[in-house]
N, C-alpha and C. Protein backbone atom coordinates (compact mmCIF):
# COMPACT_ATOMS: atom_id res chain seq x y z
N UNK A 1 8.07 0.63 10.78
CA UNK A 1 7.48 1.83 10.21
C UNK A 1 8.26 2.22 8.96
N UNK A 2 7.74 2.56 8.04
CA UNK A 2 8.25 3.32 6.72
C UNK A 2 8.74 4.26 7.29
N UNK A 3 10.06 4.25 6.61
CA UNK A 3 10.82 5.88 6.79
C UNK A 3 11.04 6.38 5.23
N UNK A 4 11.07 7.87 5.61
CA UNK A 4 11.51 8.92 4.72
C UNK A 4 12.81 9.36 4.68
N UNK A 5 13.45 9.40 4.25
CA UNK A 5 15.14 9.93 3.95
C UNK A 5 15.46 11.20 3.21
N UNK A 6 15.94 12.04 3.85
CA UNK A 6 16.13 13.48 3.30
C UNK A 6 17.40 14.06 4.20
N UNK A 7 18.34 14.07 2.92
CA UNK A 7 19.69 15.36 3.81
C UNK A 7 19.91 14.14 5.28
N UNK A 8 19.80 12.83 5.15
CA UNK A 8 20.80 12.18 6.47
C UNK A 8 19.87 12.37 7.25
N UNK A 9 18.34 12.33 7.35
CA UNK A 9 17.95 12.38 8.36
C UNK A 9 16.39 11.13 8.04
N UNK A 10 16.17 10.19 8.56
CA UNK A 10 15.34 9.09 8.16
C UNK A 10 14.30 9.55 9.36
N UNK A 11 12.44 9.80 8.82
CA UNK A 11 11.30 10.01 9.36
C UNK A 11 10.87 9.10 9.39
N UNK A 12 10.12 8.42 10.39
CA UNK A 12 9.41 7.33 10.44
C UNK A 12 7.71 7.51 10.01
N UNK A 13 6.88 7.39 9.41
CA UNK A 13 5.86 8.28 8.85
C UNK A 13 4.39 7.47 8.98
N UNK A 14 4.60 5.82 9.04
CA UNK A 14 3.33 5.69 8.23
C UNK A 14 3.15 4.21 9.66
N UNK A 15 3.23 4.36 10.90
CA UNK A 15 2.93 2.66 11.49
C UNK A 15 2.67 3.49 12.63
N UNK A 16 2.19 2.74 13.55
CA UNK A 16 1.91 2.93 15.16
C UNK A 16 1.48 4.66 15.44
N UNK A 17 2.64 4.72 16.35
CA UNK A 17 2.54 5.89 16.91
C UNK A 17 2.73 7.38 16.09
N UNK A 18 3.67 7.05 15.00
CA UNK A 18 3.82 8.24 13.85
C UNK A 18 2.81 8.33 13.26
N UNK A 19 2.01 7.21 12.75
CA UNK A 19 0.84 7.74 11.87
C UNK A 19 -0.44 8.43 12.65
N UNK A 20 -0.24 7.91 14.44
CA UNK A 20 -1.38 8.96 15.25
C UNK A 20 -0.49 9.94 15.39
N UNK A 21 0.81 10.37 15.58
CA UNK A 21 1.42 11.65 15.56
C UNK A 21 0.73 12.42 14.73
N UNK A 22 1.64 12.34 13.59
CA UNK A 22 1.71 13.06 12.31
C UNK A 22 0.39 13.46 12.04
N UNK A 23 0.47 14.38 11.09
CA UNK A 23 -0.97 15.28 10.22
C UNK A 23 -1.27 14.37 9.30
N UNK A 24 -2.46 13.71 8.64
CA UNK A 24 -2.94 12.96 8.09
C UNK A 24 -2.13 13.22 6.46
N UNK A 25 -2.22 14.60 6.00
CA UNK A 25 -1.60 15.32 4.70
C UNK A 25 0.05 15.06 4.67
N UNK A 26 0.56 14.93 5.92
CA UNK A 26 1.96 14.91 5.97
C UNK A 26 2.17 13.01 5.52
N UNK A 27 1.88 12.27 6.33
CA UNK A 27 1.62 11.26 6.15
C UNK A 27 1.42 10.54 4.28
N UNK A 28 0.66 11.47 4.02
CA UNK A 28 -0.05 10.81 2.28
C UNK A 28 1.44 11.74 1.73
N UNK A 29 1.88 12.91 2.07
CA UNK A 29 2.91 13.37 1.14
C UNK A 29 4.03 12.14 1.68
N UNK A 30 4.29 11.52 2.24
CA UNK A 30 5.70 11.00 2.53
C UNK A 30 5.37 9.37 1.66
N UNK A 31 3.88 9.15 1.69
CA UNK A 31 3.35 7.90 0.65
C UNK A 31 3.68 8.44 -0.41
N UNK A 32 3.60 9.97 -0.91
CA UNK A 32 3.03 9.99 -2.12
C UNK A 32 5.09 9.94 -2.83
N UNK A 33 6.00 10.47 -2.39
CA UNK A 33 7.29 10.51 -2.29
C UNK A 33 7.33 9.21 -2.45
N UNK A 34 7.39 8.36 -1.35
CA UNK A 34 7.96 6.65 -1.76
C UNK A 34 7.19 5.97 -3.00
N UNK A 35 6.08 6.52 -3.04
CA UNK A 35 5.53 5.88 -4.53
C UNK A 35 5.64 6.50 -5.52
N UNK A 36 5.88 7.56 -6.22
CA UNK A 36 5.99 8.56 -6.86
C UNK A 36 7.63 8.54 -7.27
N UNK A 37 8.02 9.66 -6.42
CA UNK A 37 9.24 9.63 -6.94
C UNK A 37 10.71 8.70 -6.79
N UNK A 38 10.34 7.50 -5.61
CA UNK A 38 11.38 6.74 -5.27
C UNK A 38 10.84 5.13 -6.07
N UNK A 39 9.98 5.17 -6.90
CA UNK A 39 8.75 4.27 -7.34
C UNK A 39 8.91 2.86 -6.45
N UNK A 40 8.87 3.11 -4.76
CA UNK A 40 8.95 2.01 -3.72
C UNK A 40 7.29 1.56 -3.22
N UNK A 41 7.07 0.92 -3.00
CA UNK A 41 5.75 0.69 -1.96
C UNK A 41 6.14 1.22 -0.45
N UNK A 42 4.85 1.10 0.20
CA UNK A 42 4.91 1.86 1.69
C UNK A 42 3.90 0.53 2.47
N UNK A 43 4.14 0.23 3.85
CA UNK A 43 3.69 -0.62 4.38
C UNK A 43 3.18 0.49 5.35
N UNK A 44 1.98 0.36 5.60
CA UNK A 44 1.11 1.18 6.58
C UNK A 44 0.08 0.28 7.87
N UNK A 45 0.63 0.64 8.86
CA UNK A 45 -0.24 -0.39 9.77
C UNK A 45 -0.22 0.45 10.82
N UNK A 46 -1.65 -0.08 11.47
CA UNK A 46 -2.35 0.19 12.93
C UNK A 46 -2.68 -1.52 13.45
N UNK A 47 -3.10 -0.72 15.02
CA UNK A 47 -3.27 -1.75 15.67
C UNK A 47 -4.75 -1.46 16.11
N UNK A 48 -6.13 -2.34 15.96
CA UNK A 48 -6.99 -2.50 16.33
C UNK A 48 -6.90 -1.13 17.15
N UNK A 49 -6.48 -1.29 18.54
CA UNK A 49 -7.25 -0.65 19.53
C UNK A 49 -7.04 0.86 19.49
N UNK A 50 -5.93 1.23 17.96
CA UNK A 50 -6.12 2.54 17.69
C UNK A 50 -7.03 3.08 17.06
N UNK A 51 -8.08 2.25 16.76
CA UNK A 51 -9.33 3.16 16.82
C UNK A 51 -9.91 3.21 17.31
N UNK A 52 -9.73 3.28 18.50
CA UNK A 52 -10.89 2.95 19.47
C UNK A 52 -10.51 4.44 20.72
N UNK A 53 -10.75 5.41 20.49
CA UNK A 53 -10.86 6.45 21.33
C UNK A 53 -11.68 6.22 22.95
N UNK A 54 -12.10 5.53 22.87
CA UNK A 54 -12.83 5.53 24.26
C UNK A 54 -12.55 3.99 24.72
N UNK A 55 -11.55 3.94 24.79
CA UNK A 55 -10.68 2.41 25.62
C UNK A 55 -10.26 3.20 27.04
N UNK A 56 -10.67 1.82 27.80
CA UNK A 56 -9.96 2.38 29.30
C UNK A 56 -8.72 2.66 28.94
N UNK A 57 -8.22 3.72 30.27
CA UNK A 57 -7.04 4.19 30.29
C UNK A 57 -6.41 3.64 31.29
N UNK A 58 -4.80 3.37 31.14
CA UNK A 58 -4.02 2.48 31.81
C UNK A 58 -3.05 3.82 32.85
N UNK A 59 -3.00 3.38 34.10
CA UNK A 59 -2.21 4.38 34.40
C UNK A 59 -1.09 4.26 34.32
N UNK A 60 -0.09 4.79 33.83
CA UNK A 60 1.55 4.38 33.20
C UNK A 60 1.91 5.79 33.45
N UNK A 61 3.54 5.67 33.26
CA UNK A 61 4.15 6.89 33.16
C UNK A 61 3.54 7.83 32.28
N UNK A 62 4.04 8.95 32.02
CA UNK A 62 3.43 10.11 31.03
C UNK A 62 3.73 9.54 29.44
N UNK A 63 5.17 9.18 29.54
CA UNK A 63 6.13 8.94 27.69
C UNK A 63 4.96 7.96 27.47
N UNK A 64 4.77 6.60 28.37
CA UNK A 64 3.59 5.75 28.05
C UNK A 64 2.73 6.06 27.64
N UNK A 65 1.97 7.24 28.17
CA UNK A 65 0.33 7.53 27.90
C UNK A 65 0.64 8.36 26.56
N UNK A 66 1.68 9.19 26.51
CA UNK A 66 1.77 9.72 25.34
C UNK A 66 2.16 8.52 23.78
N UNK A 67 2.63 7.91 23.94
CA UNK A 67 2.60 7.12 22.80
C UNK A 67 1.89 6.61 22.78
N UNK A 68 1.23 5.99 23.70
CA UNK A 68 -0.16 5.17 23.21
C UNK A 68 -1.85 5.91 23.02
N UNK A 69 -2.06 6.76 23.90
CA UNK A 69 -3.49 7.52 23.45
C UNK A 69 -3.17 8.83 22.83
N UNK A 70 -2.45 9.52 22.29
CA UNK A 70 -2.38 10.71 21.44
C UNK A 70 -3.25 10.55 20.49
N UNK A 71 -3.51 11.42 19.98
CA UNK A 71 -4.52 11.33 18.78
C UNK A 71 -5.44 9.99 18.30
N UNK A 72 -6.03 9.19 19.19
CA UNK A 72 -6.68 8.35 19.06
C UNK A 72 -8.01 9.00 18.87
N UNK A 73 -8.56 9.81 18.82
CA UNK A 73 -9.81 9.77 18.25
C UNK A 73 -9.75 10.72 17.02
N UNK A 74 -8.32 11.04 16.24
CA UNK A 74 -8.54 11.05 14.90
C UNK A 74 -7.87 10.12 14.69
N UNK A 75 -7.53 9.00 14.49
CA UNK A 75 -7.13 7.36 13.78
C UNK A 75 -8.07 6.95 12.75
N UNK A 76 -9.64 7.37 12.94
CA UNK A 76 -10.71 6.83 11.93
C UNK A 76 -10.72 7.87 10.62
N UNK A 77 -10.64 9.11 11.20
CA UNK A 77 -10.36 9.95 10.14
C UNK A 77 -9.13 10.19 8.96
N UNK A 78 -8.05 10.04 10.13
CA UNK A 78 -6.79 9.18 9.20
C UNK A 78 -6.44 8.27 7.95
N UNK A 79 -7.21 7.21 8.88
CA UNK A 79 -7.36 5.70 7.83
C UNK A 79 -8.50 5.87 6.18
N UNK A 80 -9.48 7.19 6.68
CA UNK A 80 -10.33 6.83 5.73
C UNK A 80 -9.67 7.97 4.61
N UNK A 81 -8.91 9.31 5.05
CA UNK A 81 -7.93 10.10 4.34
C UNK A 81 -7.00 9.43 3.33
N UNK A 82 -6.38 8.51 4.01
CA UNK A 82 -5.34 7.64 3.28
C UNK A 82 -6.04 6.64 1.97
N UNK A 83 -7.41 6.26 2.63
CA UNK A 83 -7.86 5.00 1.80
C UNK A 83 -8.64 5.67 0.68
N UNK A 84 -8.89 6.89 0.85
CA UNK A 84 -9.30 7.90 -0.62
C UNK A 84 -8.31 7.88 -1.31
N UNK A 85 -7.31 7.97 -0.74
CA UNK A 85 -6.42 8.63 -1.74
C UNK A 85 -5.08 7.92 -2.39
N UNK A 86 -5.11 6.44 -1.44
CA UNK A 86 -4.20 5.42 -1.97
C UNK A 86 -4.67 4.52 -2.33
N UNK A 87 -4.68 3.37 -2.96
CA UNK A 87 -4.77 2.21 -3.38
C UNK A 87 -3.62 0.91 -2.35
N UNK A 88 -4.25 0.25 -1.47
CA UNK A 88 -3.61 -0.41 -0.72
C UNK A 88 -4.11 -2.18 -0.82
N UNK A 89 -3.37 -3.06 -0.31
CA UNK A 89 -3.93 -4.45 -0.44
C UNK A 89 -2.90 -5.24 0.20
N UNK A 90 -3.32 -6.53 0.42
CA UNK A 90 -2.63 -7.01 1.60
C UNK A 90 -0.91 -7.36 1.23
N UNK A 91 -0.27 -7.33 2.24
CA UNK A 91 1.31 -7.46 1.77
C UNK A 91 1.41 -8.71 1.21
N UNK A 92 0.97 -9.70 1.24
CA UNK A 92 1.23 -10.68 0.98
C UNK A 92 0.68 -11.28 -0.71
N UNK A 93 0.22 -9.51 -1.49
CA UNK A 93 -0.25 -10.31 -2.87
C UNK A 93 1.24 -9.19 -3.60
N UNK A 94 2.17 -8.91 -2.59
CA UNK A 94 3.48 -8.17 -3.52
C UNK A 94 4.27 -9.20 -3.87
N UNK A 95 4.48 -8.93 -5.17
CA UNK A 95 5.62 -10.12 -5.93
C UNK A 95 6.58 -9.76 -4.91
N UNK A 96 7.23 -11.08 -4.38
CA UNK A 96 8.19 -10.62 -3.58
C UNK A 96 9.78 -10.89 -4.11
N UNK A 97 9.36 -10.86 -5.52
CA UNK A 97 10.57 -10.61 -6.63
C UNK A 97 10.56 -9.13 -6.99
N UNK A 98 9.78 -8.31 -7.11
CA UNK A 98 9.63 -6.90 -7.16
C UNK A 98 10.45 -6.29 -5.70
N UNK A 99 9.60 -6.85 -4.58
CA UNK A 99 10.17 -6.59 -3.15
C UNK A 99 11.44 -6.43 -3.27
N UNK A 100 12.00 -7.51 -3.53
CA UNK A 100 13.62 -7.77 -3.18
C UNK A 100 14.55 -6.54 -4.44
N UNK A 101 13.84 -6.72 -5.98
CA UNK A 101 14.54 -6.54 -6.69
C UNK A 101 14.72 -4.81 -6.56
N UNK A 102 13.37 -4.23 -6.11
CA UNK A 102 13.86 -2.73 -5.22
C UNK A 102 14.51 -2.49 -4.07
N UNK A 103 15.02 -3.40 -3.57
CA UNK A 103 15.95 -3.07 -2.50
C UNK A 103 15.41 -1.96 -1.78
N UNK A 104 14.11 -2.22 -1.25
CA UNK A 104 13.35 -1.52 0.04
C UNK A 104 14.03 -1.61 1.17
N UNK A 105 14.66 -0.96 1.83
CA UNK A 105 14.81 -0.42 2.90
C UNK A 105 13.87 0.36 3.79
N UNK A 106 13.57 -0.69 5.34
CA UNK A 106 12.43 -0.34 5.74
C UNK A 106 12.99 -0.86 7.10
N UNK A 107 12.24 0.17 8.10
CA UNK A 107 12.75 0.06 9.55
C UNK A 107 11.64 -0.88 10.18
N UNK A 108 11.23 -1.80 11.17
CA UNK A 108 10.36 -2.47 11.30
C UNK A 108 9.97 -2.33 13.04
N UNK A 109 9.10 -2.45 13.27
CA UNK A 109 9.44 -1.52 14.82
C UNK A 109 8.92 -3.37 14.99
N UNK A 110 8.98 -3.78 16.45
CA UNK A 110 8.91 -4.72 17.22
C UNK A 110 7.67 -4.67 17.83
């Protein structure tokens, strides 16, 4: 997940479970920061079955159910917020001489 850095404290903002956390507006301000004023790129990803609001439900502990179905049925509204308002394309057309030569620092969840 992309993090944000402010005053010693790193936000995770834009992958999995933070981007169904978070407020869609909070989210585009923490893009608009890494592109803007830190002039970095932001890697933004979901997983298929987060858009999908009406997937069976697994019975798991509570922390489980909470990271995985929270805000799943705004995920579509999310994605299409972001895609107004950013310009995105696949990671793999970034010079990855640009990559390196900004020394991106980026947390990568597993």
């Amino acid at each position: 997940a992309v993090t944000v850095g402010r005053r010693q404290a790193n936000l995770p903002v834009a992958g999995g479970g933070y981007l169904r956390f978070y407020p869609a507006v909070w989210t585009a301000t923490a893009l608009r920061y890494l592109n803007e004023l830190e002039e970095k790129p932001a890697v933004v990803y979901f997983h298929p079955w987060e858009l999908d609001p009406e997937q069976p439900r697994v019975k798991a502990p509570l922390k489980s159910r909470l990271r995985h179905y929270v805000n799943l049925s705004r995920m579509e509204g999310k994605i299409s917020y972001l895609l107004e308002r950013f310009r995105f394309g696949p990671f793999a057309d970034w010079d990855q001489e640009k990559l390196a030569a900004s020394q991106l620092k980026c947390t990568c969840a597993a």
